[in-house]
N, C-alpha and C. Protein backbone atom coordinates (compact mmCIF):
# COMPACT_ATOMS: atom_id res chain seq x y z
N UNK A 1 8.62 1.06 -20.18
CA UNK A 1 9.74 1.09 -19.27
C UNK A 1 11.02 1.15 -20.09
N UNK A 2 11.72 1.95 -19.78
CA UNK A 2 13.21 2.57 -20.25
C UNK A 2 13.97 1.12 -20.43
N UNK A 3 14.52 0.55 -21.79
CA UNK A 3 15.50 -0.25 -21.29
C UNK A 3 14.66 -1.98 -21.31
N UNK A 4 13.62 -1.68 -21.49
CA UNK A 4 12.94 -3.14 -21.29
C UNK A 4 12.15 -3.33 -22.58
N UNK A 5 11.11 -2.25 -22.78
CA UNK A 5 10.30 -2.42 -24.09
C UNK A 5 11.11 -2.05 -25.02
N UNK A 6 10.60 -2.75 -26.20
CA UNK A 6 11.37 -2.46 -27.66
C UNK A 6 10.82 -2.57 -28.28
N UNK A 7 9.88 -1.79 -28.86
CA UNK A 7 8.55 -2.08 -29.64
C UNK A 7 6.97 -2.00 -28.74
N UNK A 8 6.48 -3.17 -28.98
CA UNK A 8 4.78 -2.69 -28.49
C UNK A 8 5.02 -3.12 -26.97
N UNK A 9 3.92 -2.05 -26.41
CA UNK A 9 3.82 -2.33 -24.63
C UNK A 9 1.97 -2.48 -24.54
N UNK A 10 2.19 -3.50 -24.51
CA UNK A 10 0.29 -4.06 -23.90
C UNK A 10 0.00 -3.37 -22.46
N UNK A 11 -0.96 -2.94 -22.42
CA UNK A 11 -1.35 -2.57 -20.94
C UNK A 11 -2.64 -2.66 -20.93
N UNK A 12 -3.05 -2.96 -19.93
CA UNK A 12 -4.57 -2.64 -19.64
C UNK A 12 -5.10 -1.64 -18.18
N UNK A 13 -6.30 -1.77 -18.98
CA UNK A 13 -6.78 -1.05 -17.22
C UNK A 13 -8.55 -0.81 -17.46
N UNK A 14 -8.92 -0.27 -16.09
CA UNK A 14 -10.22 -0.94 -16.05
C UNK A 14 -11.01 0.64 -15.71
N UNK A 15 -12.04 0.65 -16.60
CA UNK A 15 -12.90 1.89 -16.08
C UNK A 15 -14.51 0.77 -15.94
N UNK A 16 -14.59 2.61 -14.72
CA UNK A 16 -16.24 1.54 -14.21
C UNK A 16 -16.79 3.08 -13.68
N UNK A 17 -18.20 2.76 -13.44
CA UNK A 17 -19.14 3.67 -12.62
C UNK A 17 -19.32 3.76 -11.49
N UNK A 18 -19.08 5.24 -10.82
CA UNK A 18 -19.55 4.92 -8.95
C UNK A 18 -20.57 5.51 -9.04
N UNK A 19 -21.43 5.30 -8.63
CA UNK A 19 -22.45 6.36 -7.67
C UNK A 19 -22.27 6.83 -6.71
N UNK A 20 -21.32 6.81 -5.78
CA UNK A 20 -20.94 7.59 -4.99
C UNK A 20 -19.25 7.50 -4.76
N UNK A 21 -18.67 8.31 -4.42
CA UNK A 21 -17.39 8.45 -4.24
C UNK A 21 -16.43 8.35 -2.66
N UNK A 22 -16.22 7.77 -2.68
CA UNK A 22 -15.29 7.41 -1.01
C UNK A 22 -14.06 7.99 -1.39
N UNK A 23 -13.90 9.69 -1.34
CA UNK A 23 -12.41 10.38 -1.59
C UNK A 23 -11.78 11.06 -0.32
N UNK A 24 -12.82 10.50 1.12
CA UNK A 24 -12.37 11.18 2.08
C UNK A 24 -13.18 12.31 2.97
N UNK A 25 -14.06 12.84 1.96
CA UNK A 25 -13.80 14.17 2.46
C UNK A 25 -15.09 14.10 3.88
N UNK A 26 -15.34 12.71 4.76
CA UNK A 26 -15.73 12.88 5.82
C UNK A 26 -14.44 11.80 6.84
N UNK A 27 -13.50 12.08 6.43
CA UNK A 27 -12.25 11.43 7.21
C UNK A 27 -12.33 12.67 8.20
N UNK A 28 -12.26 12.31 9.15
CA UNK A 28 -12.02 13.04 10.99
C UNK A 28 -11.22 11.97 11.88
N UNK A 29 -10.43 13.27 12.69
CA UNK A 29 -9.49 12.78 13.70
C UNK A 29 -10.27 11.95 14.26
N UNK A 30 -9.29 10.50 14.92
CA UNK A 30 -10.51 9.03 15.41
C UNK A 30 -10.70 8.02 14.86
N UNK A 31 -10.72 8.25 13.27
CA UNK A 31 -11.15 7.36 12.50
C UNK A 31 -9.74 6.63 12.49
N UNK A 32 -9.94 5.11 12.23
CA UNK A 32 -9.27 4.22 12.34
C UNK A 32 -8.66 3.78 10.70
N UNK A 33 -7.48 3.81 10.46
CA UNK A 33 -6.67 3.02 9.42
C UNK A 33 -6.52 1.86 9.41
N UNK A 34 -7.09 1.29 8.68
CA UNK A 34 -6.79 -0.22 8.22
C UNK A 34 -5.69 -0.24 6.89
N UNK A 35 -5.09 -1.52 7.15
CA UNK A 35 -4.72 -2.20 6.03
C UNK A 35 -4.71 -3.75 5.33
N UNK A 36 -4.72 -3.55 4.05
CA UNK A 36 -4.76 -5.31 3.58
C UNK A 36 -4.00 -5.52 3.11
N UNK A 37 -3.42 -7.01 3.37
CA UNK A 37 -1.78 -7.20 3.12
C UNK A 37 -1.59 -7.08 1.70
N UNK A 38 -0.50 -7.22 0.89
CA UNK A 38 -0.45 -7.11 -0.45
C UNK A 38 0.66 -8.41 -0.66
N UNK A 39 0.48 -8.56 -2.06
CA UNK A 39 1.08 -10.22 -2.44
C UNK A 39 2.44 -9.65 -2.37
N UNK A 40 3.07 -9.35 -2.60
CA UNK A 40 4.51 -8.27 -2.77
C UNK A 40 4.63 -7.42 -3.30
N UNK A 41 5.39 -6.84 -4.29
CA UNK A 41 5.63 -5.47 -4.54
C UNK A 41 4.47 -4.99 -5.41
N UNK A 42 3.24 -5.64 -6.01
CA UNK A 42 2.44 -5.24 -6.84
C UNK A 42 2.90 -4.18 -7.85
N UNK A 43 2.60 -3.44 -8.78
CA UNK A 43 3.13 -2.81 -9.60
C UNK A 43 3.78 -2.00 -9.63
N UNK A 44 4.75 -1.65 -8.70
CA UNK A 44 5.78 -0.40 -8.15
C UNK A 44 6.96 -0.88 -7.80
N UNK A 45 8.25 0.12 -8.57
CA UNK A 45 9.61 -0.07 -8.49
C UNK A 45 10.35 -0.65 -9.10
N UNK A 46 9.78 -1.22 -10.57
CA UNK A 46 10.24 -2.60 -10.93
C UNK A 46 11.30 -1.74 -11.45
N UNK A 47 11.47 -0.36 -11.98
CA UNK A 47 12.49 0.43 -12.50
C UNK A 47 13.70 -0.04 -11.59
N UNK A 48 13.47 0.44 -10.25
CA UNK A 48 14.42 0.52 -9.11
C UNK A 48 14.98 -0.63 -8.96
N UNK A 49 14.23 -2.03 -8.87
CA UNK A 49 14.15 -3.27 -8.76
C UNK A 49 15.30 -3.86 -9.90
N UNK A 50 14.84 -3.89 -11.33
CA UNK A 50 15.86 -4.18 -11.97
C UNK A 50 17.27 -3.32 -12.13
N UNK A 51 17.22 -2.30 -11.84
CA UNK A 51 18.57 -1.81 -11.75
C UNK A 51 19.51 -2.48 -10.56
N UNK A 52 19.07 -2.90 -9.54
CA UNK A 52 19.44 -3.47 -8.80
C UNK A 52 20.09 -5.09 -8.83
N UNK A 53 19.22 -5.69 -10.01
CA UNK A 53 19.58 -6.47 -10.26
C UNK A 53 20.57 -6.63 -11.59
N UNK A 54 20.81 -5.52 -12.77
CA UNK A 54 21.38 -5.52 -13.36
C UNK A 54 23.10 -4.98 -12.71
N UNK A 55 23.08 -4.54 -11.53
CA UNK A 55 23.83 -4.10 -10.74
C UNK A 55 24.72 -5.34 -9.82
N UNK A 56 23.84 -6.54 -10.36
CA UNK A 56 24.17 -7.33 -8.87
C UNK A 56 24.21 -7.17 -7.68
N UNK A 57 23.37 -6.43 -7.22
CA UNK A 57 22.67 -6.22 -6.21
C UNK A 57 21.83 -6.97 -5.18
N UNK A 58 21.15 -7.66 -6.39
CA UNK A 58 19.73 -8.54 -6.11
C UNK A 58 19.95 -9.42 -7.03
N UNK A 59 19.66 -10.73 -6.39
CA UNK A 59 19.97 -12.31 -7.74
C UNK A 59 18.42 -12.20 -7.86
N UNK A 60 18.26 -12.19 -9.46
CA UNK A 60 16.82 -12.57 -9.94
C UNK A 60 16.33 -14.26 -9.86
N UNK A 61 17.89 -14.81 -9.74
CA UNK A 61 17.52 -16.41 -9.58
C UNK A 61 17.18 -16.57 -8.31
N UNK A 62 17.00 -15.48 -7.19
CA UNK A 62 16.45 -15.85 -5.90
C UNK A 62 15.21 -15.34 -5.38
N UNK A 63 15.27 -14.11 -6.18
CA UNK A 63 13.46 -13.47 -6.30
C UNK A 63 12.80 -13.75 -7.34
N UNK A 64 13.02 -14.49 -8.43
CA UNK A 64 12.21 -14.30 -9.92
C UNK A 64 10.76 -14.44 -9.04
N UNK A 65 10.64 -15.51 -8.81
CA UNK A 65 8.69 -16.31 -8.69
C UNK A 65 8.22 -14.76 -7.35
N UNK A 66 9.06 -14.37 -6.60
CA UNK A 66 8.54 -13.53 -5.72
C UNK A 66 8.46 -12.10 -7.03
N UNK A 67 9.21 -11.62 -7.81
CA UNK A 67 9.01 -10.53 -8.61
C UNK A 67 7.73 -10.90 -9.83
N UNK A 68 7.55 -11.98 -9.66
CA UNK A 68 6.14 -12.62 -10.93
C UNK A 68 4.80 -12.38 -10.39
N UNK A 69 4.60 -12.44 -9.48
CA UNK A 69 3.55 -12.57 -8.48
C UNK A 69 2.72 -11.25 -9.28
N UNK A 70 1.58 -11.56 -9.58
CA UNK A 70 0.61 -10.46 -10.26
C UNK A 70 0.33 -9.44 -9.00
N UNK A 71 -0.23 -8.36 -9.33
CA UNK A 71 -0.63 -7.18 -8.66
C UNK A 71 -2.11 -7.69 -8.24
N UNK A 72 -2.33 -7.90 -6.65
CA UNK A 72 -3.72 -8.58 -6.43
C UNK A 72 -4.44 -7.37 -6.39
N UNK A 73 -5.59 -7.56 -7.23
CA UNK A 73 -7.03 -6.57 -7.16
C UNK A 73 -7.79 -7.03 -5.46
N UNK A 74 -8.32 -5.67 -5.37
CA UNK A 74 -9.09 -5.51 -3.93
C UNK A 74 -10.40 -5.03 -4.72
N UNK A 75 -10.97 -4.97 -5.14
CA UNK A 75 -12.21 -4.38 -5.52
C UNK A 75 -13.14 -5.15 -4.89
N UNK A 76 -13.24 -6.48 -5.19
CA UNK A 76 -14.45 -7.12 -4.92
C UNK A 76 -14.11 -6.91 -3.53
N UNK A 77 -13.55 -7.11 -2.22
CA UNK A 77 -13.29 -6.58 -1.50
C UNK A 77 -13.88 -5.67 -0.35
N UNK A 78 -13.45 -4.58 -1.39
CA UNK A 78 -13.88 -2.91 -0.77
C UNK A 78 -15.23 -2.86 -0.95
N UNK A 79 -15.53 -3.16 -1.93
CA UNK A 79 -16.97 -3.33 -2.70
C UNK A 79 -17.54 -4.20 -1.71
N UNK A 80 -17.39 -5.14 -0.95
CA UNK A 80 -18.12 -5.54 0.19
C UNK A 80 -18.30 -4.53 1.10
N UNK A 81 -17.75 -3.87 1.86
CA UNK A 81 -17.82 -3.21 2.92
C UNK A 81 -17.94 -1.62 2.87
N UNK A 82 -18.14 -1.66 1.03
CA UNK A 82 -18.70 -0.23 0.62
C UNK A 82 -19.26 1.16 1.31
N UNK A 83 -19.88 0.42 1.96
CA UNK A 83 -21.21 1.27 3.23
C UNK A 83 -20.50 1.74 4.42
N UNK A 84 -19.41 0.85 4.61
CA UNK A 84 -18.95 0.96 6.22
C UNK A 84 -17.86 2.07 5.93
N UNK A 85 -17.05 2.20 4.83
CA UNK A 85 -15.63 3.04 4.99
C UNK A 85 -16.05 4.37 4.42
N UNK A 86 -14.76 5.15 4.50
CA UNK A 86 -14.67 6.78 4.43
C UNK A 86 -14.16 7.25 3.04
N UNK A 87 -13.33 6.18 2.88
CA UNK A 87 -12.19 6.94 1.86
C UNK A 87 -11.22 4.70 1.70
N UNK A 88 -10.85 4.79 0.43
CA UNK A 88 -9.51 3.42 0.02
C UNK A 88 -8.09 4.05 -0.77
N UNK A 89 -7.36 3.98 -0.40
CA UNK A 89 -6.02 3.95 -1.42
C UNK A 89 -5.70 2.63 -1.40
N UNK A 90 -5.36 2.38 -2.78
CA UNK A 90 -4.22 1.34 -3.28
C UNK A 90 -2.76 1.92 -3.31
N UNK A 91 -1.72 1.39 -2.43
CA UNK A 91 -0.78 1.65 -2.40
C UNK A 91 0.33 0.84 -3.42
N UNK A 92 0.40 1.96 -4.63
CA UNK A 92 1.33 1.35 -5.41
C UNK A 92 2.38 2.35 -5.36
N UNK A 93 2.58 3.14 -6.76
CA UNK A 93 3.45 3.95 -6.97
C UNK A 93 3.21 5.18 -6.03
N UNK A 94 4.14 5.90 -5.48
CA UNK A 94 4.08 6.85 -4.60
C UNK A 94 4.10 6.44 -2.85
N UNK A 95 3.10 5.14 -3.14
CA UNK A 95 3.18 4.20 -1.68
C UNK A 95 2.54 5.46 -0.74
N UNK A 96 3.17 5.40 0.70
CA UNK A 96 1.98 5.65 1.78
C UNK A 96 1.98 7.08 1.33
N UNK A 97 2.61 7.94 0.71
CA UNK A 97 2.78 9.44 0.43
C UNK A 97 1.47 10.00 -0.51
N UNK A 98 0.42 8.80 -1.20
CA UNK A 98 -0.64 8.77 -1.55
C UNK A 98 -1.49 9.32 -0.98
N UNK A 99 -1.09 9.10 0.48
CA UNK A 99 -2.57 9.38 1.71
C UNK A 99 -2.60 10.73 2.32
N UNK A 100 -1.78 11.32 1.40
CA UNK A 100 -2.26 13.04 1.56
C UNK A 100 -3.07 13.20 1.01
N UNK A 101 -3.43 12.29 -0.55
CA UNK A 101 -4.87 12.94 -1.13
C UNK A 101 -6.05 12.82 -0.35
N UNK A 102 -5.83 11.59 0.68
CA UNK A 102 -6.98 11.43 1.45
C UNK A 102 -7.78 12.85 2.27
N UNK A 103 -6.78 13.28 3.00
CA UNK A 103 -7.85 14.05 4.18
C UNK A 103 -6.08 15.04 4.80
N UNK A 104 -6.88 16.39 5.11
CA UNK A 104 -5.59 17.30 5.18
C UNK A 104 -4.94 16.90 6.43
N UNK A 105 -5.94 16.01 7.51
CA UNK A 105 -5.51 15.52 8.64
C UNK A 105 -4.52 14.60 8.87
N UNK A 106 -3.98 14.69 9.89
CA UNK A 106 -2.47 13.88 10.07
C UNK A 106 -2.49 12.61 10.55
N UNK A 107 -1.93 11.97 9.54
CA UNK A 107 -2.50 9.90 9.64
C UNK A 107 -0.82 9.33 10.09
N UNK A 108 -1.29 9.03 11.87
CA UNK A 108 -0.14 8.12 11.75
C UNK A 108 -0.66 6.41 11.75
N UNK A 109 0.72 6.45 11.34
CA UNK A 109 0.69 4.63 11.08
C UNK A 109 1.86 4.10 11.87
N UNK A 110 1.20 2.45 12.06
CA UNK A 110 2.82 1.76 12.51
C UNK A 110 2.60 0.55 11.69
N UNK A 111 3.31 0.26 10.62
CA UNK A 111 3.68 -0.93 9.63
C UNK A 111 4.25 -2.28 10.30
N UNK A 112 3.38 -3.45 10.03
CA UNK A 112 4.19 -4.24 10.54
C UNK A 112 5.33 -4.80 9.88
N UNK A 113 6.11 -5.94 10.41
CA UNK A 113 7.59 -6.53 9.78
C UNK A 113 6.96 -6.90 8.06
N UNK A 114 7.46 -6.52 7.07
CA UNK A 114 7.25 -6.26 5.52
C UNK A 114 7.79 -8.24 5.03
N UNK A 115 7.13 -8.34 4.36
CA UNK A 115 7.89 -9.41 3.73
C UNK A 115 9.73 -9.17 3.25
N UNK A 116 9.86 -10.68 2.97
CA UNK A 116 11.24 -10.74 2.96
C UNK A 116 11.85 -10.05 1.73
N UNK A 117 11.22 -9.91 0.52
CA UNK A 117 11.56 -9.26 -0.58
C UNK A 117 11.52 -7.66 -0.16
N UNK A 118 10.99 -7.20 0.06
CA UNK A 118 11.70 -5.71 0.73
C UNK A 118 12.53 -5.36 1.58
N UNK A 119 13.08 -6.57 2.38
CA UNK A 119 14.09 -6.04 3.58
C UNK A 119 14.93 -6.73 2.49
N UNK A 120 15.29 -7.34 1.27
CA UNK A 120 16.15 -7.93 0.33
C UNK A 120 16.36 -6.42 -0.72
N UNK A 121 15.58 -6.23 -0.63
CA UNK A 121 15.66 -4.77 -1.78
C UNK A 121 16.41 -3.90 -0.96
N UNK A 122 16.17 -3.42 0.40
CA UNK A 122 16.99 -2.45 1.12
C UNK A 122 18.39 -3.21 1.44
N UNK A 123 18.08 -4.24 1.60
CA UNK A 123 19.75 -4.72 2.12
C UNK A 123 20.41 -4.45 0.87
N UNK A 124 19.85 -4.47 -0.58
CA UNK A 124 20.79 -4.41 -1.98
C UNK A 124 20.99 -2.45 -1.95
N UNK A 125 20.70 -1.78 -1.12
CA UNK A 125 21.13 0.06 -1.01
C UNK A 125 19.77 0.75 -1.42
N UNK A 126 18.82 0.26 -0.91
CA UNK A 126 17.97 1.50 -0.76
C UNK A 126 17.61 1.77 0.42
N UNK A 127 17.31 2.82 1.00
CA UNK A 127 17.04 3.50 2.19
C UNK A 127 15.96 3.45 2.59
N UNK A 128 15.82 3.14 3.93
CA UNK A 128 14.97 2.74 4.10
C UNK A 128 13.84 3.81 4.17
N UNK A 129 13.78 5.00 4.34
CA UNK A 129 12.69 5.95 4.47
C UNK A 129 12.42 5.53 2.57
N UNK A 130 14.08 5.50 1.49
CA UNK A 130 12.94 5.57 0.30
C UNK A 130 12.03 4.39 -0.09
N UNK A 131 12.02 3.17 0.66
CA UNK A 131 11.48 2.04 0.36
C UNK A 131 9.95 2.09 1.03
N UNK A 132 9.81 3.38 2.12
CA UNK A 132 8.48 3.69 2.02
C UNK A 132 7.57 5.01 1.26
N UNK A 133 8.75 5.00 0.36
CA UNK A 133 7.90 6.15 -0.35
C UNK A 133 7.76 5.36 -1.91
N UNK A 134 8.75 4.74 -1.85
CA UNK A 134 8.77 3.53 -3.09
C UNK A 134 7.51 2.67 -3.46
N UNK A 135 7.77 1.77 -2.13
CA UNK A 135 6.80 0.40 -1.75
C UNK A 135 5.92 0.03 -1.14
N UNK A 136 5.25 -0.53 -1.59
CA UNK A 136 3.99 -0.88 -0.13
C UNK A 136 4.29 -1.43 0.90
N UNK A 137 5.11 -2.22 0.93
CA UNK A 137 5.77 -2.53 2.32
C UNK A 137 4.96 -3.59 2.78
N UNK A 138 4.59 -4.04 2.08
CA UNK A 138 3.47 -5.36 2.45
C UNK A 138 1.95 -4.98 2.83
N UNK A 139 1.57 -3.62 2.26
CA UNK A 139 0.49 -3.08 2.69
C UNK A 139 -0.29 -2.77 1.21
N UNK A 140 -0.70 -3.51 0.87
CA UNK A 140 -1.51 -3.17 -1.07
C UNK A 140 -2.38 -2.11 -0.72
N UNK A 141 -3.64 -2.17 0.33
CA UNK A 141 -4.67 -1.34 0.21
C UNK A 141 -4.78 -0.72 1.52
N UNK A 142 -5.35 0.49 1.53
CA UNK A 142 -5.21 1.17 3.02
C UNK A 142 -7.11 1.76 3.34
N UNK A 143 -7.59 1.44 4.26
CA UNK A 143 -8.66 1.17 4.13
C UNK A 143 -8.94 2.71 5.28
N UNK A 144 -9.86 4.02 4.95
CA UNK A 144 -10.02 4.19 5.99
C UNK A 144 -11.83 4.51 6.82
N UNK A 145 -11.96 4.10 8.23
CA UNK A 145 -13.11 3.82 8.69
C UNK A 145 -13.26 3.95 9.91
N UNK A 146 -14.64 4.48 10.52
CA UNK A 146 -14.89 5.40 11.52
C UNK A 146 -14.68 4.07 12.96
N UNK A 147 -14.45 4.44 13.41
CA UNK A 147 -14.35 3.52 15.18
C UNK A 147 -15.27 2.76 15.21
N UNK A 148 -16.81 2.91 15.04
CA UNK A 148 -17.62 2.17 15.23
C UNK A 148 -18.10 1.03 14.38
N UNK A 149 -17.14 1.40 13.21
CA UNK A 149 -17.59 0.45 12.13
C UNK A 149 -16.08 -0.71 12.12
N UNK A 150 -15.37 -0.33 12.71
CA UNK A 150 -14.03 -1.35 12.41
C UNK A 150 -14.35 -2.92 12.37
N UNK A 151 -14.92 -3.04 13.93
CA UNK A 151 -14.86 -4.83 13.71
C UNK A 151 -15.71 -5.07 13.18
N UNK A 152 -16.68 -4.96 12.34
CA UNK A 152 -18.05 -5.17 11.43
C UNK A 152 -16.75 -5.25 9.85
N UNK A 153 -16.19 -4.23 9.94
CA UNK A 153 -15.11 -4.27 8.38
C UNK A 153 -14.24 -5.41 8.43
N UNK A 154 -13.76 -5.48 9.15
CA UNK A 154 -12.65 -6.24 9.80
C UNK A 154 -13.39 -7.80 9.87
N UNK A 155 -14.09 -8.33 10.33
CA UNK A 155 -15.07 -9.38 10.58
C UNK A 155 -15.48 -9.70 8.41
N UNK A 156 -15.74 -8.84 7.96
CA UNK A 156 -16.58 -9.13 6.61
C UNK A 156 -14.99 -9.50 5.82
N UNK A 157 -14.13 -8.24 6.00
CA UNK A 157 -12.91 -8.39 4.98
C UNK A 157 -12.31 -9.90 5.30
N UNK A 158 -11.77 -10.13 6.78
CA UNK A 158 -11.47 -11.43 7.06
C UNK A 158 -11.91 -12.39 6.85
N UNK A 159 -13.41 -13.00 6.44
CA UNK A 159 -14.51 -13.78 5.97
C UNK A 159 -13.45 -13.83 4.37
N UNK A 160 -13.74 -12.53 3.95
CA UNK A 160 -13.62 -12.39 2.58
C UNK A 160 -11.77 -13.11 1.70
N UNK A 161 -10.93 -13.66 3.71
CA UNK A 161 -9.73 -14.01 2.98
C UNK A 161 -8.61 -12.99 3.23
N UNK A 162 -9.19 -11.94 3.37
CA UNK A 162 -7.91 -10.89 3.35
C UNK A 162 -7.45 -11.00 4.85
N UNK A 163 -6.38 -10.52 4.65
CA UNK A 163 -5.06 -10.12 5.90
C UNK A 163 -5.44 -8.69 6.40
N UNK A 164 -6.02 -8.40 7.70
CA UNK A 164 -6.60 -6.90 7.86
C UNK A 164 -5.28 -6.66 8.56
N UNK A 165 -5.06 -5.43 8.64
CA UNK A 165 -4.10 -5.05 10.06
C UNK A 165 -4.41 -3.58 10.40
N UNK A 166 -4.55 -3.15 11.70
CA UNK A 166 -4.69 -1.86 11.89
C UNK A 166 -3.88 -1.08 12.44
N UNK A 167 -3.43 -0.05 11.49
CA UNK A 167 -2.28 0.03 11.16
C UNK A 167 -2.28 1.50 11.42
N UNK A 168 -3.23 2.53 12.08
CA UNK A 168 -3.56 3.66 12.70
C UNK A 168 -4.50 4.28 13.04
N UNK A 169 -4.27 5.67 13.20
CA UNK A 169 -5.30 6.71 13.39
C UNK A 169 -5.31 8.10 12.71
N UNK A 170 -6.25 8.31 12.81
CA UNK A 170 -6.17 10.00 11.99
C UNK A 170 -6.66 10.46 12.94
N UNK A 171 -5.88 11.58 13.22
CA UNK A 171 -5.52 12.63 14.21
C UNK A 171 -5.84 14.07 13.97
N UNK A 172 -5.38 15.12 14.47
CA UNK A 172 -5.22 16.72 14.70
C UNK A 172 -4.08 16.85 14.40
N UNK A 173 -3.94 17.99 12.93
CA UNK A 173 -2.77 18.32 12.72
C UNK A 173 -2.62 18.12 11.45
N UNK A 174 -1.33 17.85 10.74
CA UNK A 174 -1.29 17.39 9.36
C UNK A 174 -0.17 16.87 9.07
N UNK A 175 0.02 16.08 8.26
CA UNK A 175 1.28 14.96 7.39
C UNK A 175 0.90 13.51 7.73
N UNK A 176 1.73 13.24 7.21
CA UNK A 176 1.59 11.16 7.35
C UNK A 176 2.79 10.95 8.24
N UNK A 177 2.66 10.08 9.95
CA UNK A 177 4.13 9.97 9.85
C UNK A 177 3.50 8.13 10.15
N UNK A 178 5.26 7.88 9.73
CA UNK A 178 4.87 6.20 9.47
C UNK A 178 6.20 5.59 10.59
N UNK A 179 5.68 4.59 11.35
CA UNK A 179 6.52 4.24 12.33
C UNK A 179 6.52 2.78 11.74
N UNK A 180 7.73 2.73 11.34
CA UNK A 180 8.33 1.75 10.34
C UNK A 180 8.84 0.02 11.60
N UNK A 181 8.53 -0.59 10.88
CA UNK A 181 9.08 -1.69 11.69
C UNK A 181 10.16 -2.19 12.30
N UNK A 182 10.68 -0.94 11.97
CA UNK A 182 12.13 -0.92 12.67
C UNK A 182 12.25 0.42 14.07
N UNK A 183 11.35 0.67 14.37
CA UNK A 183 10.39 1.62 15.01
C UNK A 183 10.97 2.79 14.46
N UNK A 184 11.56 3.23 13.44
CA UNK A 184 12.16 4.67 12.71
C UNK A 184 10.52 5.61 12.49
N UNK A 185 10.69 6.73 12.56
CA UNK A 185 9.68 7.22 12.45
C UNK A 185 10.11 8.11 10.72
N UNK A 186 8.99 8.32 10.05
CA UNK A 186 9.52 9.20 9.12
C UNK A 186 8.03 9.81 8.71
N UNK A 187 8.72 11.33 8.78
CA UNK A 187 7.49 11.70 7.94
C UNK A 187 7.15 11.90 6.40
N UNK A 188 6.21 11.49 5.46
CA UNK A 188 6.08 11.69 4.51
C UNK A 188 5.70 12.72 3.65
């Protein structure tokens, strides 16, 4: 990151084996969008984020512990309910504009009210259409799965702790539009 590292940058990341691949390509109009809440901003924007605060924009003495918060893994998760879904995005960088890789079909959504650290980030001047192309918006993982399998997913994920919310449909047609909690519609 521009401005932050000065010298060595540690990173990690994780490779593994599928035997089969959930990339979508039996997503059809019907099928139901889920989502699982996310701890806050998980690994996206921190560029945007600190400029904001080097700006005085945003007091870091009032978000630090909310900007610390690790990026929560969903694997074990998804990996439960493996069998039941179509297609998963993790919504980080790029956020809901991701879910074109899904399926050429047109996914609307309606997001519920976002935690308080994102309506704090837009009140410091970002817009709100870019804070959903930015951020997850309180949405880490986007789950998608056929009608008949929802409350069986929904029932295991909730067991499992997570925050489900259903958060659309995939339709006829094409684009993402996202009906924001402020009922703004935007397409992505």
């Amino acid at each position: 990151m521009p401005g932050v590292v000065r010298g060595y940058d540690l990173s990690c990341s994780v490779v593994g084996i599928a035997r089969e691949l959930k990339i979508g390509d039996d997503v059809r109009p019907g099928d139901v969008v889920l989502g699982l809440a996310s701890n806050g901003l998980h690994a996206n924007g921190y560029s945007l984020v600190r400029r904001l605060i080097d700006e005085g924009r945003l007091r870091l003495e009032e978000w630090a512990e909310e900007l610390m918060k690790p990026t929560r893994i969903y694997s074990n998760s998804i990996l439960s309910v493996i069998d039941k879904i179509k297609a998963a995005a993790h919504i980080t960088g790029g956020s809901f504009t991701k879910l074109r890789r899904i399926t050429n079909y047109r996914i609307t959504i309606r997001l519920p009210e976002p935690p308080e650290i994102f309506k704090a980030i837009e009140r410091a001047g970002v817009s709100h259409e870019e804070m959903h192309r930015v951020f997850n918006m309180g949405i880490g993982m986007v789950i998608f799965v056929s009608r008949e399998n929802v409350e069986e997913v929904v029932r295991v994920l909730s067991g499992r702790g997570e925050e489900v919310i259903e958060l659309g449909r995939v339709e006829e047609g094409q684009g993402i539009k996202v009906i924001t909690y402020r009922n703004e519609v935007l397409h992505l």
